[in-house]
N, C-alpha and C. Protein backbone atom coordinates (compact mmCIF):
# COMPACT_ATOMS: atom_id res chain seq x y z
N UNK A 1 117.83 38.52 33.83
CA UNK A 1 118.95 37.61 33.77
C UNK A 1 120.05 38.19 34.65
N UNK A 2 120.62 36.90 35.49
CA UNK A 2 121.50 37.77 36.23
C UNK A 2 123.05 38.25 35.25
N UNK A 3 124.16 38.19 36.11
CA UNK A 3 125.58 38.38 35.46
C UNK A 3 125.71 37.05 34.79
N UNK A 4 125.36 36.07 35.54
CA UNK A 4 126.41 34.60 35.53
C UNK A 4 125.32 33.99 34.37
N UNK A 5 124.18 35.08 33.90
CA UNK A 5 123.56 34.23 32.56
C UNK A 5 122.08 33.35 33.30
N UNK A 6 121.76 33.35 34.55
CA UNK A 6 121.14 32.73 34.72
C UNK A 6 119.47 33.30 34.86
N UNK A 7 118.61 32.68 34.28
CA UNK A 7 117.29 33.11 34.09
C UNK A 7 116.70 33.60 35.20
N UNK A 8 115.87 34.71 35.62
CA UNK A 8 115.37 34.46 37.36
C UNK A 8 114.07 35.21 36.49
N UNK A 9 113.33 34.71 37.08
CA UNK A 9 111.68 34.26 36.69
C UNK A 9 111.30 35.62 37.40
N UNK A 10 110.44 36.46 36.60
CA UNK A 10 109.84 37.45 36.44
C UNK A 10 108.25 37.49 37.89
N UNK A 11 109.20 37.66 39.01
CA UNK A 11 107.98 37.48 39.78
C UNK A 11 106.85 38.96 39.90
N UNK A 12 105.86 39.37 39.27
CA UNK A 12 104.65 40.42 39.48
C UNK A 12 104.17 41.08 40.64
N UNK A 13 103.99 42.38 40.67
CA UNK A 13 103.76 42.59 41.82
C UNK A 13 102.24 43.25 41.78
N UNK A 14 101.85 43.96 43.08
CA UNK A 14 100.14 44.15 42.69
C UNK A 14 99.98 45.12 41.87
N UNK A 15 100.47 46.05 41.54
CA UNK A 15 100.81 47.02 40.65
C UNK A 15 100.66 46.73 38.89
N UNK A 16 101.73 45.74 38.73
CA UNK A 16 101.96 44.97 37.66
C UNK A 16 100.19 44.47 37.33
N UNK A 17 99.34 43.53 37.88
CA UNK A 17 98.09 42.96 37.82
C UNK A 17 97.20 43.90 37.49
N UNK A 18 97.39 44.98 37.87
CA UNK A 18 96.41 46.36 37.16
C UNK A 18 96.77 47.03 36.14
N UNK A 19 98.08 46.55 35.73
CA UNK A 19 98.53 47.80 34.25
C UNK A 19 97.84 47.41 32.92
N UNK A 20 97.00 46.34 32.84
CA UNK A 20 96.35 46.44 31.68
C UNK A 20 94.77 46.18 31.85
N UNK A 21 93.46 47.25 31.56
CA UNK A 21 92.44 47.27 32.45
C UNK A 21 92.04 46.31 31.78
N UNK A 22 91.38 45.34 31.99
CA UNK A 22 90.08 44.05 32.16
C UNK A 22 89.31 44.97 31.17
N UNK A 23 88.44 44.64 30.44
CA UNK A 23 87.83 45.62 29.38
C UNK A 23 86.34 44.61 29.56
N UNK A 24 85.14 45.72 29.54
CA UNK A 24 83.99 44.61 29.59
C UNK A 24 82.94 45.41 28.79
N UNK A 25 81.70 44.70 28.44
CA UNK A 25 80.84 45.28 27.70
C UNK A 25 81.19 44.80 26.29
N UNK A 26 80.55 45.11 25.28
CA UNK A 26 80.21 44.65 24.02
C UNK A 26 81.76 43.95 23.82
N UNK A 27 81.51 42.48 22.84
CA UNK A 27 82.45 41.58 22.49
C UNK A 27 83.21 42.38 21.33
N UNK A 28 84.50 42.90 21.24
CA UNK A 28 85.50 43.40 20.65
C UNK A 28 86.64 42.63 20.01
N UNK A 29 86.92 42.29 18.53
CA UNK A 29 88.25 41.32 18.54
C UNK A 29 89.23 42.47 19.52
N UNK A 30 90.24 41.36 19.69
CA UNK A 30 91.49 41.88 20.09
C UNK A 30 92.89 41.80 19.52
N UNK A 31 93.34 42.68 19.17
CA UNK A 31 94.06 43.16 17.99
C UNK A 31 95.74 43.37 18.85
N UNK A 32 95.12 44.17 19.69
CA UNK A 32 96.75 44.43 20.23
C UNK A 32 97.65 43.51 20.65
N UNK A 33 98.63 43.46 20.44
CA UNK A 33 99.87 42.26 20.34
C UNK A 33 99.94 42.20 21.96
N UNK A 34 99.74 41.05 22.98
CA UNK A 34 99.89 40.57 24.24
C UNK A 34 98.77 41.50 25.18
N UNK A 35 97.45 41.74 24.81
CA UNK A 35 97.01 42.76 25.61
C UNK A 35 96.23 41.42 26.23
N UNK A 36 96.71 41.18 27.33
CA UNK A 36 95.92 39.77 28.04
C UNK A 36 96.01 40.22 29.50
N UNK A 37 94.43 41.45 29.77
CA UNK A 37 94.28 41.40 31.22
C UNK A 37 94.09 40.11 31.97
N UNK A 38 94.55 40.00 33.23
CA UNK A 38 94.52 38.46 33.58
C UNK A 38 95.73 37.76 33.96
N UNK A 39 95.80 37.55 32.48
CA UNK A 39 96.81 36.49 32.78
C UNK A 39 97.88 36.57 33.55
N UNK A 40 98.49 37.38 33.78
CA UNK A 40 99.37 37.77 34.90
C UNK A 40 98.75 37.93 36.55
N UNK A 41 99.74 37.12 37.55
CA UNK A 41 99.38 36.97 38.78
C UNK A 41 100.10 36.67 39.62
N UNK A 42 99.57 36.67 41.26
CA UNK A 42 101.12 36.30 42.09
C UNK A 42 100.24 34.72 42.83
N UNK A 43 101.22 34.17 42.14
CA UNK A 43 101.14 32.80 42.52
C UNK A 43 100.94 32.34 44.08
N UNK A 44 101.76 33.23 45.12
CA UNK A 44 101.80 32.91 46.33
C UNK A 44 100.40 33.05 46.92
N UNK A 45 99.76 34.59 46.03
CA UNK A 45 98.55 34.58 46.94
C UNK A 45 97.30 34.09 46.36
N UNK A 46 97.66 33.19 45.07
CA UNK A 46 97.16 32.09 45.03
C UNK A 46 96.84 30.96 45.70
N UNK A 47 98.18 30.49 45.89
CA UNK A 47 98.58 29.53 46.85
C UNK A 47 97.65 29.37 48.26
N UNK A 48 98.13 30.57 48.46
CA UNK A 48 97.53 30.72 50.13
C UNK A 48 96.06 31.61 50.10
N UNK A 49 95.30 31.82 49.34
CA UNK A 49 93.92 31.61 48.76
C UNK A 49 93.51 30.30 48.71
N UNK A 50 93.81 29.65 47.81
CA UNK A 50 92.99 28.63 47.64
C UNK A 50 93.71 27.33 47.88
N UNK A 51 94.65 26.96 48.27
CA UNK A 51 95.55 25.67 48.62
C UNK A 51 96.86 25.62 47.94
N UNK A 52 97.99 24.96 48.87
CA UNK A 52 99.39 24.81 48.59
C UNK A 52 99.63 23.64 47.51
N UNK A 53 98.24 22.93 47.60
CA UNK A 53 98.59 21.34 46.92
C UNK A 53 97.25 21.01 46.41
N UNK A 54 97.61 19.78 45.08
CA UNK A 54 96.23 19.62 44.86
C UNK A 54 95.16 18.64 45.39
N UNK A 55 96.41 18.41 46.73
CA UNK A 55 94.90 17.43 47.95
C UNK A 55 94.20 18.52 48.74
N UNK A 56 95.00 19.91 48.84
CA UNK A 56 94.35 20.81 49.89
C UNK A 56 93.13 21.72 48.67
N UNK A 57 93.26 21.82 47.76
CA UNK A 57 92.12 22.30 46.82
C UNK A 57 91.77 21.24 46.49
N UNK A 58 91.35 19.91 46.38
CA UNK A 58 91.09 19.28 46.16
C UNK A 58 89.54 19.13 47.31
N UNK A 59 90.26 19.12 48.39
CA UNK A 59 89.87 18.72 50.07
C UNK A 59 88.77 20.09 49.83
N UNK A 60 88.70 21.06 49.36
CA UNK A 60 88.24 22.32 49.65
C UNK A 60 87.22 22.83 48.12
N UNK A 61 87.04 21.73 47.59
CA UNK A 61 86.19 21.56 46.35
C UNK A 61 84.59 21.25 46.78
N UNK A 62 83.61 21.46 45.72
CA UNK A 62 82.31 21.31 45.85
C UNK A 62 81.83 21.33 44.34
N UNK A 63 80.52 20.91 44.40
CA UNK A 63 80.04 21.08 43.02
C UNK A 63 78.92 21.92 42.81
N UNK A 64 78.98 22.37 41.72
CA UNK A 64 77.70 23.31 41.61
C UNK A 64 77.21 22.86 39.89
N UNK A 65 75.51 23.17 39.67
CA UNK A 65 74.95 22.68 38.47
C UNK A 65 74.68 24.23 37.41
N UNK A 66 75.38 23.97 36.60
CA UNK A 66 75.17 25.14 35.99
C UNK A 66 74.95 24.46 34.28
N UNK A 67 73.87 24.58 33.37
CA UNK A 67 73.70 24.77 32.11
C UNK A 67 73.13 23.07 31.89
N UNK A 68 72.51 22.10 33.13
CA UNK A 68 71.92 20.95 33.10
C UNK A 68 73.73 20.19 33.29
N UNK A 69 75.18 20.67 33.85
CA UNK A 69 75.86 19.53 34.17
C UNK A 69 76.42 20.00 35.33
N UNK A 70 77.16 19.15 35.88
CA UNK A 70 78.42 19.30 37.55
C UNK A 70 79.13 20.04 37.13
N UNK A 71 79.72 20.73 37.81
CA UNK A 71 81.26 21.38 37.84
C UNK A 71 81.92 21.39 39.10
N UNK A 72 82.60 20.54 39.15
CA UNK A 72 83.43 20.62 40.56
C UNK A 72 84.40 21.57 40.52
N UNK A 73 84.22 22.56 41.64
CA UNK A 73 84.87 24.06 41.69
C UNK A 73 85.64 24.18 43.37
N UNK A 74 86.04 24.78 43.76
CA UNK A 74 86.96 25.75 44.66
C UNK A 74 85.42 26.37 45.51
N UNK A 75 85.31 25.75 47.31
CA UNK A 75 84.21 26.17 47.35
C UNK A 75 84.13 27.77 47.17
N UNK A 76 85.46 28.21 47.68
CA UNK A 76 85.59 29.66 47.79
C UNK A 76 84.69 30.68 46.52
N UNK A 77 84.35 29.87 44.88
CA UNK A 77 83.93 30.25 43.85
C UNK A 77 82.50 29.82 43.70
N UNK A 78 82.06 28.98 44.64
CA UNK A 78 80.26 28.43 45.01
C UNK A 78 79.31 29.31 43.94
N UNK A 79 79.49 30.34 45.44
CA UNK A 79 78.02 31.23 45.46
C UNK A 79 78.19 31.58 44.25
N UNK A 80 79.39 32.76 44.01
CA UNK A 80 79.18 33.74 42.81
C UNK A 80 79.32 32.82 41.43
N UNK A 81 79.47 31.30 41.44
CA UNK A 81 79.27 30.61 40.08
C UNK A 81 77.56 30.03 40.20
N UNK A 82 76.89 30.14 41.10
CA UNK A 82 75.84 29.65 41.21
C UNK A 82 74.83 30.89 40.72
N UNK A 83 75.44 32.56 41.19
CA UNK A 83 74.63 33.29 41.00
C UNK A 83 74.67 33.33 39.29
N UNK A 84 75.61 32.94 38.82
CA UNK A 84 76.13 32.98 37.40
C UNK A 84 75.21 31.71 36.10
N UNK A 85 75.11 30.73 37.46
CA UNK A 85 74.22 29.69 36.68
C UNK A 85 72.18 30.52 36.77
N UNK A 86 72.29 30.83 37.68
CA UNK A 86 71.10 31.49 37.63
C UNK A 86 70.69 32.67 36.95
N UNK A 87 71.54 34.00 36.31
CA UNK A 87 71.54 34.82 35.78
C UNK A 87 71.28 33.76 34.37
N UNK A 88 71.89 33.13 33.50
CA UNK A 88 71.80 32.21 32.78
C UNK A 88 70.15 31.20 32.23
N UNK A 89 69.66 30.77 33.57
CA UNK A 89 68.74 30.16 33.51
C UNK A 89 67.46 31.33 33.17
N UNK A 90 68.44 32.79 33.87
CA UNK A 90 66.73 33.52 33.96
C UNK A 90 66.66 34.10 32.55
N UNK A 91 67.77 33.69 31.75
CA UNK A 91 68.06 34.29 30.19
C UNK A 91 66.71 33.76 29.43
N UNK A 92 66.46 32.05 29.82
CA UNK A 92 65.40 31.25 28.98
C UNK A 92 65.80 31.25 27.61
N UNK A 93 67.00 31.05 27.11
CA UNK A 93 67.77 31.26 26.19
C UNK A 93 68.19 29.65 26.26
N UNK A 94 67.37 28.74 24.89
CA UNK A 94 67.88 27.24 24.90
C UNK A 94 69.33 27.36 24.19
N UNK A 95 69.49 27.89 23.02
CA UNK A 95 70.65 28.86 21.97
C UNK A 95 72.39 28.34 23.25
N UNK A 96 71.81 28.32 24.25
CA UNK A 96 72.65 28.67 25.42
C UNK A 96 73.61 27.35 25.74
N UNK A 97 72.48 26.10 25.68
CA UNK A 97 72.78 24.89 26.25
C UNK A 97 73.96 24.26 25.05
N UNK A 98 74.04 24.63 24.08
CA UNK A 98 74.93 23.71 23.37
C UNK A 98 76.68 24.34 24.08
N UNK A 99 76.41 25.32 24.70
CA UNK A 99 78.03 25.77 25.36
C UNK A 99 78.22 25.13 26.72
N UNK A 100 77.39 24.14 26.65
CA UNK A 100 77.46 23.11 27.90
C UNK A 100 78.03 21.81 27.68
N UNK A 101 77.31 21.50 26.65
CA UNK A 101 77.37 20.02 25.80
C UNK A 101 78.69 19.44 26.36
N UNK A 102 79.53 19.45 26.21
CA UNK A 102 81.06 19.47 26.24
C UNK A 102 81.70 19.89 26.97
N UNK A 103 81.70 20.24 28.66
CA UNK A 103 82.88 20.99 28.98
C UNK A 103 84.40 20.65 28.91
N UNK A 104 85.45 21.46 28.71
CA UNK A 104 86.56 21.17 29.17
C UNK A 104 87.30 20.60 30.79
N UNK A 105 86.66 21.25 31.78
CA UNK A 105 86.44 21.32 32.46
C UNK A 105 86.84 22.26 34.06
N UNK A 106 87.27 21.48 35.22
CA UNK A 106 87.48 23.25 36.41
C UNK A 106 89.31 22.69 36.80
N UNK A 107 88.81 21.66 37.90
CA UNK A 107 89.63 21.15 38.62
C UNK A 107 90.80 20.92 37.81
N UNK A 108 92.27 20.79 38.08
CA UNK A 108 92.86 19.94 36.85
C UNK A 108 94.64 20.82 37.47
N UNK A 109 95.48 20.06 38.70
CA UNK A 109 96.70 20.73 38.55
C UNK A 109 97.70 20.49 37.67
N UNK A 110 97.58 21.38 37.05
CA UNK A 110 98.91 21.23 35.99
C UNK A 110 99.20 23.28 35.74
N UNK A 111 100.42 23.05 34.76
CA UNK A 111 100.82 24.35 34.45
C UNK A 111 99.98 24.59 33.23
N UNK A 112 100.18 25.98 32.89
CA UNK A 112 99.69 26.76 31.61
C UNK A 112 100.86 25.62 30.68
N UNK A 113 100.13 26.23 29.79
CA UNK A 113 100.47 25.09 28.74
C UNK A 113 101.62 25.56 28.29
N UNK A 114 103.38 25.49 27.70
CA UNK A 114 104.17 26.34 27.35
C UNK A 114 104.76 27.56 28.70
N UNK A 115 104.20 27.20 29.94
CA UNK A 115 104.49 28.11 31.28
C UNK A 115 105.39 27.44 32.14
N UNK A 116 105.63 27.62 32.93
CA UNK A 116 105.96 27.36 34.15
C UNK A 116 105.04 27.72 35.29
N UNK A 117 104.02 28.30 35.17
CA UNK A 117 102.76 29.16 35.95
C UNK A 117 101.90 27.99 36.21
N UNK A 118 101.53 27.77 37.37
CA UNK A 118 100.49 26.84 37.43
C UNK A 118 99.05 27.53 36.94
N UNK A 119 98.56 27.08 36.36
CA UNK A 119 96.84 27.22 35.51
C UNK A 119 96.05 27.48 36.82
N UNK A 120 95.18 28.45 36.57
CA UNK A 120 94.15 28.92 37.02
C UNK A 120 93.00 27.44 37.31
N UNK A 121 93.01 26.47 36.55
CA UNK A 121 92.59 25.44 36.73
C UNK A 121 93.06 24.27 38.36
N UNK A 122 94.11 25.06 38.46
CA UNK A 122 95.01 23.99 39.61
C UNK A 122 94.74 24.38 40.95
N UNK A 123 93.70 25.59 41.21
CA UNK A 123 92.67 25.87 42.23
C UNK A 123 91.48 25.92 42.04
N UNK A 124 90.59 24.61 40.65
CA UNK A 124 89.55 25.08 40.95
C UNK A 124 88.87 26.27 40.79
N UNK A 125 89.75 27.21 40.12
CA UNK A 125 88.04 28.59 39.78
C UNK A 125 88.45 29.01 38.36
N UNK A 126 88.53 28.05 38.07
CA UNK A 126 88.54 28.04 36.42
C UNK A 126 87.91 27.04 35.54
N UNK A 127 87.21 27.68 35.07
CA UNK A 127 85.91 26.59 34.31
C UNK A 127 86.25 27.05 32.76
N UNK A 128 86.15 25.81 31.64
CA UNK A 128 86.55 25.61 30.16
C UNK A 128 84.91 25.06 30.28
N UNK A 129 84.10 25.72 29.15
CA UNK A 129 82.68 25.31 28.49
C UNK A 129 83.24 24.91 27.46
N UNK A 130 82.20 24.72 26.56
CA UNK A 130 82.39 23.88 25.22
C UNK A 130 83.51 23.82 24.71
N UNK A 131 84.39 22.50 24.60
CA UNK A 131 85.52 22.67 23.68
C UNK A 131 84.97 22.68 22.40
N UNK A 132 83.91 22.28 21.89
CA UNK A 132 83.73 22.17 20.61
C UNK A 132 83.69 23.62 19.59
N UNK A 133 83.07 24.33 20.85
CA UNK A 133 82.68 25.53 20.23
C UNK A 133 83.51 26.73 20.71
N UNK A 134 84.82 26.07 21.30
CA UNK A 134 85.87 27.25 21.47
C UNK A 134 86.85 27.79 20.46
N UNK A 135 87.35 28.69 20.71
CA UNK A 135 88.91 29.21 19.74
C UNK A 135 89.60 29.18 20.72
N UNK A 136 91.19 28.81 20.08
CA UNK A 136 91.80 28.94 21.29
C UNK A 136 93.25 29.26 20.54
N UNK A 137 94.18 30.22 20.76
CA UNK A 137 95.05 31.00 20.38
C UNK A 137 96.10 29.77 19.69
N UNK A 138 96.67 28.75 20.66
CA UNK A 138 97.14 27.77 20.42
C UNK A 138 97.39 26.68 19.21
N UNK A 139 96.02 26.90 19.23
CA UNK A 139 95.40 26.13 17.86
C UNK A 139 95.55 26.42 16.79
N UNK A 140 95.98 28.33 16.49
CA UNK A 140 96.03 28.64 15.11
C UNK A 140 97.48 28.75 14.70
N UNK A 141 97.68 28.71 13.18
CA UNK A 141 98.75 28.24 12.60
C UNK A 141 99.90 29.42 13.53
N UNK A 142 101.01 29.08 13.76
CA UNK A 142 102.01 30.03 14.70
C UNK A 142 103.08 30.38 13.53
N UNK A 143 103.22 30.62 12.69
CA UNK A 143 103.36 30.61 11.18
C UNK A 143 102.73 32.56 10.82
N UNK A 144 102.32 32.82 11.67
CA UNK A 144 101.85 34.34 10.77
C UNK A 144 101.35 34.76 11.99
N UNK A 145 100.67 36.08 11.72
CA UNK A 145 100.08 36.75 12.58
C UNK A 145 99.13 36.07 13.72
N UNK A 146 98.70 36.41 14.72
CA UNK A 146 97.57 35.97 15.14
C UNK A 146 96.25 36.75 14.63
N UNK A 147 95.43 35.79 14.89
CA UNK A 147 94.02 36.72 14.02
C UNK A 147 92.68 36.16 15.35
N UNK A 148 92.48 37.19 16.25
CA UNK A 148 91.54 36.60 16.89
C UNK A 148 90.02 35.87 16.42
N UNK A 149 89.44 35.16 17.16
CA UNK A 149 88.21 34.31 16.80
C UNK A 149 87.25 33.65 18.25
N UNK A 150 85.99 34.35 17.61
CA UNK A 150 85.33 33.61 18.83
C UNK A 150 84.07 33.22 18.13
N UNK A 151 83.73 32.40 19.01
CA UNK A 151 82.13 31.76 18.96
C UNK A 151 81.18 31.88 19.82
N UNK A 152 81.52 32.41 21.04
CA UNK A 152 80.89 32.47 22.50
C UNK A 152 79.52 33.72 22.39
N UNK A 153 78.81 33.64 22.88
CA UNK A 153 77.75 35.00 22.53
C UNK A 153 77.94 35.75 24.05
N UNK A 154 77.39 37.21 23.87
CA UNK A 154 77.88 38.19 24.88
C UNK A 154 76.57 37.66 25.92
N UNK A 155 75.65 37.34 25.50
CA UNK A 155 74.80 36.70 26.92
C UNK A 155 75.79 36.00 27.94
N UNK A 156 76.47 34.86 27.48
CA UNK A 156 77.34 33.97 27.93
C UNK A 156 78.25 34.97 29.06
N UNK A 157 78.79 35.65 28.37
CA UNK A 157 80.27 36.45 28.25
C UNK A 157 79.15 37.68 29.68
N UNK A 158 78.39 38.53 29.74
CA UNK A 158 78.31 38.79 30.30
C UNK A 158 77.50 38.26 31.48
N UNK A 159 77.37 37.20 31.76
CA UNK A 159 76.73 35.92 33.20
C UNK A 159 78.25 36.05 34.03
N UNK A 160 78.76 35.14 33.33
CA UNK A 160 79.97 35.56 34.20
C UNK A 160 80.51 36.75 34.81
N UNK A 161 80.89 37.70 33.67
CA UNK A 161 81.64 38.42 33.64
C UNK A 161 80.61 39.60 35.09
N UNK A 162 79.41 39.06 35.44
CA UNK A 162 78.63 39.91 36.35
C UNK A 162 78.61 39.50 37.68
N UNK A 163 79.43 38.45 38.07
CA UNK A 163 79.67 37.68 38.73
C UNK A 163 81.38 37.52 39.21
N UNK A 164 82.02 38.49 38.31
CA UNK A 164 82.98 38.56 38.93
C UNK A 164 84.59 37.03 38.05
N UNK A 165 84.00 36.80 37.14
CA UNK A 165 84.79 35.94 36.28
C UNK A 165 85.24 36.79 35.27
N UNK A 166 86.31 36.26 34.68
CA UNK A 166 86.78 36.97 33.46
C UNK A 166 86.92 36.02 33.16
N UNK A 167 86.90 36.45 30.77
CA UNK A 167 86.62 35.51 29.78
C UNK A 167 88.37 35.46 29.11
N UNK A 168 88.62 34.31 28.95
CA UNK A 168 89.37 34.44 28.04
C UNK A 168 89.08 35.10 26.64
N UNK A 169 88.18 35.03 26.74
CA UNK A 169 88.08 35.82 24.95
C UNK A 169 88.24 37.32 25.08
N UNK A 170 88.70 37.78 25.98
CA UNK A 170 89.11 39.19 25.85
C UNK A 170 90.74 39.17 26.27
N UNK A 171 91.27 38.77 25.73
CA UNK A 171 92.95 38.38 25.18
C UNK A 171 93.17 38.38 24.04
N UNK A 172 94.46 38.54 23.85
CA UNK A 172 94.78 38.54 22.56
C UNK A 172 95.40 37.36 22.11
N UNK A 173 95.77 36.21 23.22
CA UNK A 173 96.11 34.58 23.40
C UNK A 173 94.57 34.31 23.95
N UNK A 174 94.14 34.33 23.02
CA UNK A 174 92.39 34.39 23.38
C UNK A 174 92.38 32.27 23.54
N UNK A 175 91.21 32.45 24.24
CA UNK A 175 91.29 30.92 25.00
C UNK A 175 89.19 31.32 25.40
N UNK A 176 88.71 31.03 24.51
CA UNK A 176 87.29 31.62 24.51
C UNK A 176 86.17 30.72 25.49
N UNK A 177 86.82 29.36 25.63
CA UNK A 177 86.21 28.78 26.60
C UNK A 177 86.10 28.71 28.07
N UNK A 178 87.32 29.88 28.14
CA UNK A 178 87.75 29.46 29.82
C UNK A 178 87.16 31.45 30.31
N UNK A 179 86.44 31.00 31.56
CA UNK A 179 86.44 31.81 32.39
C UNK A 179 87.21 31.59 33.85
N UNK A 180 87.64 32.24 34.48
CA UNK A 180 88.23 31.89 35.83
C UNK A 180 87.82 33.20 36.85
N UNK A 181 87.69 32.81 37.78
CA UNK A 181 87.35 34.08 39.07
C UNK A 181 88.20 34.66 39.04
N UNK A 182 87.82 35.92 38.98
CA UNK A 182 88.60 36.79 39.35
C UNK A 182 88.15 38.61 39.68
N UNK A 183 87.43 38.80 40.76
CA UNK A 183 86.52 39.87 40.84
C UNK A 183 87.43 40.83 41.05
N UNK A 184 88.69 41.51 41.40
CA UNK A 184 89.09 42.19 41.63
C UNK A 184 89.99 43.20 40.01
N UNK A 185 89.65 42.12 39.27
CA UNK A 185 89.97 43.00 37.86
C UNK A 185 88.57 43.48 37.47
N UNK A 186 87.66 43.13 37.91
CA UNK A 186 86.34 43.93 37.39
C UNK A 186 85.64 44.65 38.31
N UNK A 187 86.96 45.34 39.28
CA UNK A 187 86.66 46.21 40.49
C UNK A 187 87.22 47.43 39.90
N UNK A 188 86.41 48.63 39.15
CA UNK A 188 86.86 49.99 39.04
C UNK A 188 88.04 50.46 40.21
N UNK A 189 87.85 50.07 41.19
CA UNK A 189 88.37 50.64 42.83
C UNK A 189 89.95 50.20 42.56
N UNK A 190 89.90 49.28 42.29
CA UNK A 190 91.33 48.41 41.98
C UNK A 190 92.71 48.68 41.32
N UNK A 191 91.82 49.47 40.10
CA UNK A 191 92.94 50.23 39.42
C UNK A 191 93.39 51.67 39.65
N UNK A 192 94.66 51.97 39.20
CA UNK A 192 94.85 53.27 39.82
C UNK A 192 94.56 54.40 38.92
């Protein structure tokens, strides 16, 4: 806040994006109050990653078949969501398909919900599977503690997560349906 009272928006720097490590391997609740690797980012090199607008990510979209449906994605997220649908298929795991049934879905510009941050969704490399069978932080009473909850199985959780996506369900504003690209938090090299 400046002198004159006025809010100035907390812009992150690359530093900031590594202070809380991405955690992977066996599914863990998450307990600690705001421990949400991720969610923090710099919007600009968003921006100029994947498009300024949602006709230029829009323009720069493709689809890929993963779990028997479409997902129109960010081509930039293709391959490594395709290698992700295939790690998946080679599971032979039917158990699998009902986290399809339903997606939420990729494409979609708008902000985080309660943000000012545009959503990981508003370029395309953010994919929501089953709403039916998600938890989502939002949803629970805001009245008391948070108490994490998931439904997702670590087969799921690690397809992606080998591919270079991170799960919402490893937050503590856990959001269990959504994975979004993001390979450079599940780059050892990355952090200091």
């Amino acid at each position: 806040m400046t002198e004159d009272g006025t809010v100035v928006p907390y812009e992150p720097d690359v530093k900031d994006l590594y202070e809380i490590v991405y955690p992977t391997g066996a599914i863990q609740p998450i307990t600690e109050v705001d421990f949400d690797p991720g969610r923090m980012r710099i919007d600009s090199l968003m921006l100029s990653t994947y498009g300024k607008t949602a006709a230029e990510v829009q323009h720069a979209m493709t689809s890929v078949r993963m779990g028997g449906k479409w997902f129109g994605v960010h081509k930039k997220i293709a391959e490594p969501l395709k290698r992700v649908a295939a790690r998946i298929d080679a599971l032979h795991d039917s158990s699998l398909a009902k986290f399809f049934e339903s997606p939420g879905g990729t494409f979609n510009w708008r902000k985080i919900a309660g943000t000012d941050e545009l959503s990981m969704h508003a370029w395309a490399i953010a994919i929501d599977l089953d709403t039916s069978r998600s938890n989502y932080w939002r949803n629970e009473r805001q009245d008391k503690p948070l108490v994490w909850k998931n439904h997702y199985p670590q087969a799921l959780v690690d397809a992606f997560e080998a591919e270079g996506f991170i799960w919402g369900g490893r937050w503590y504003h856990f959001d269990t349906m959504h994975f979004e690209y993001r390979p450079e938090l599940l780059d050892a090299k990355c952090y200091p």
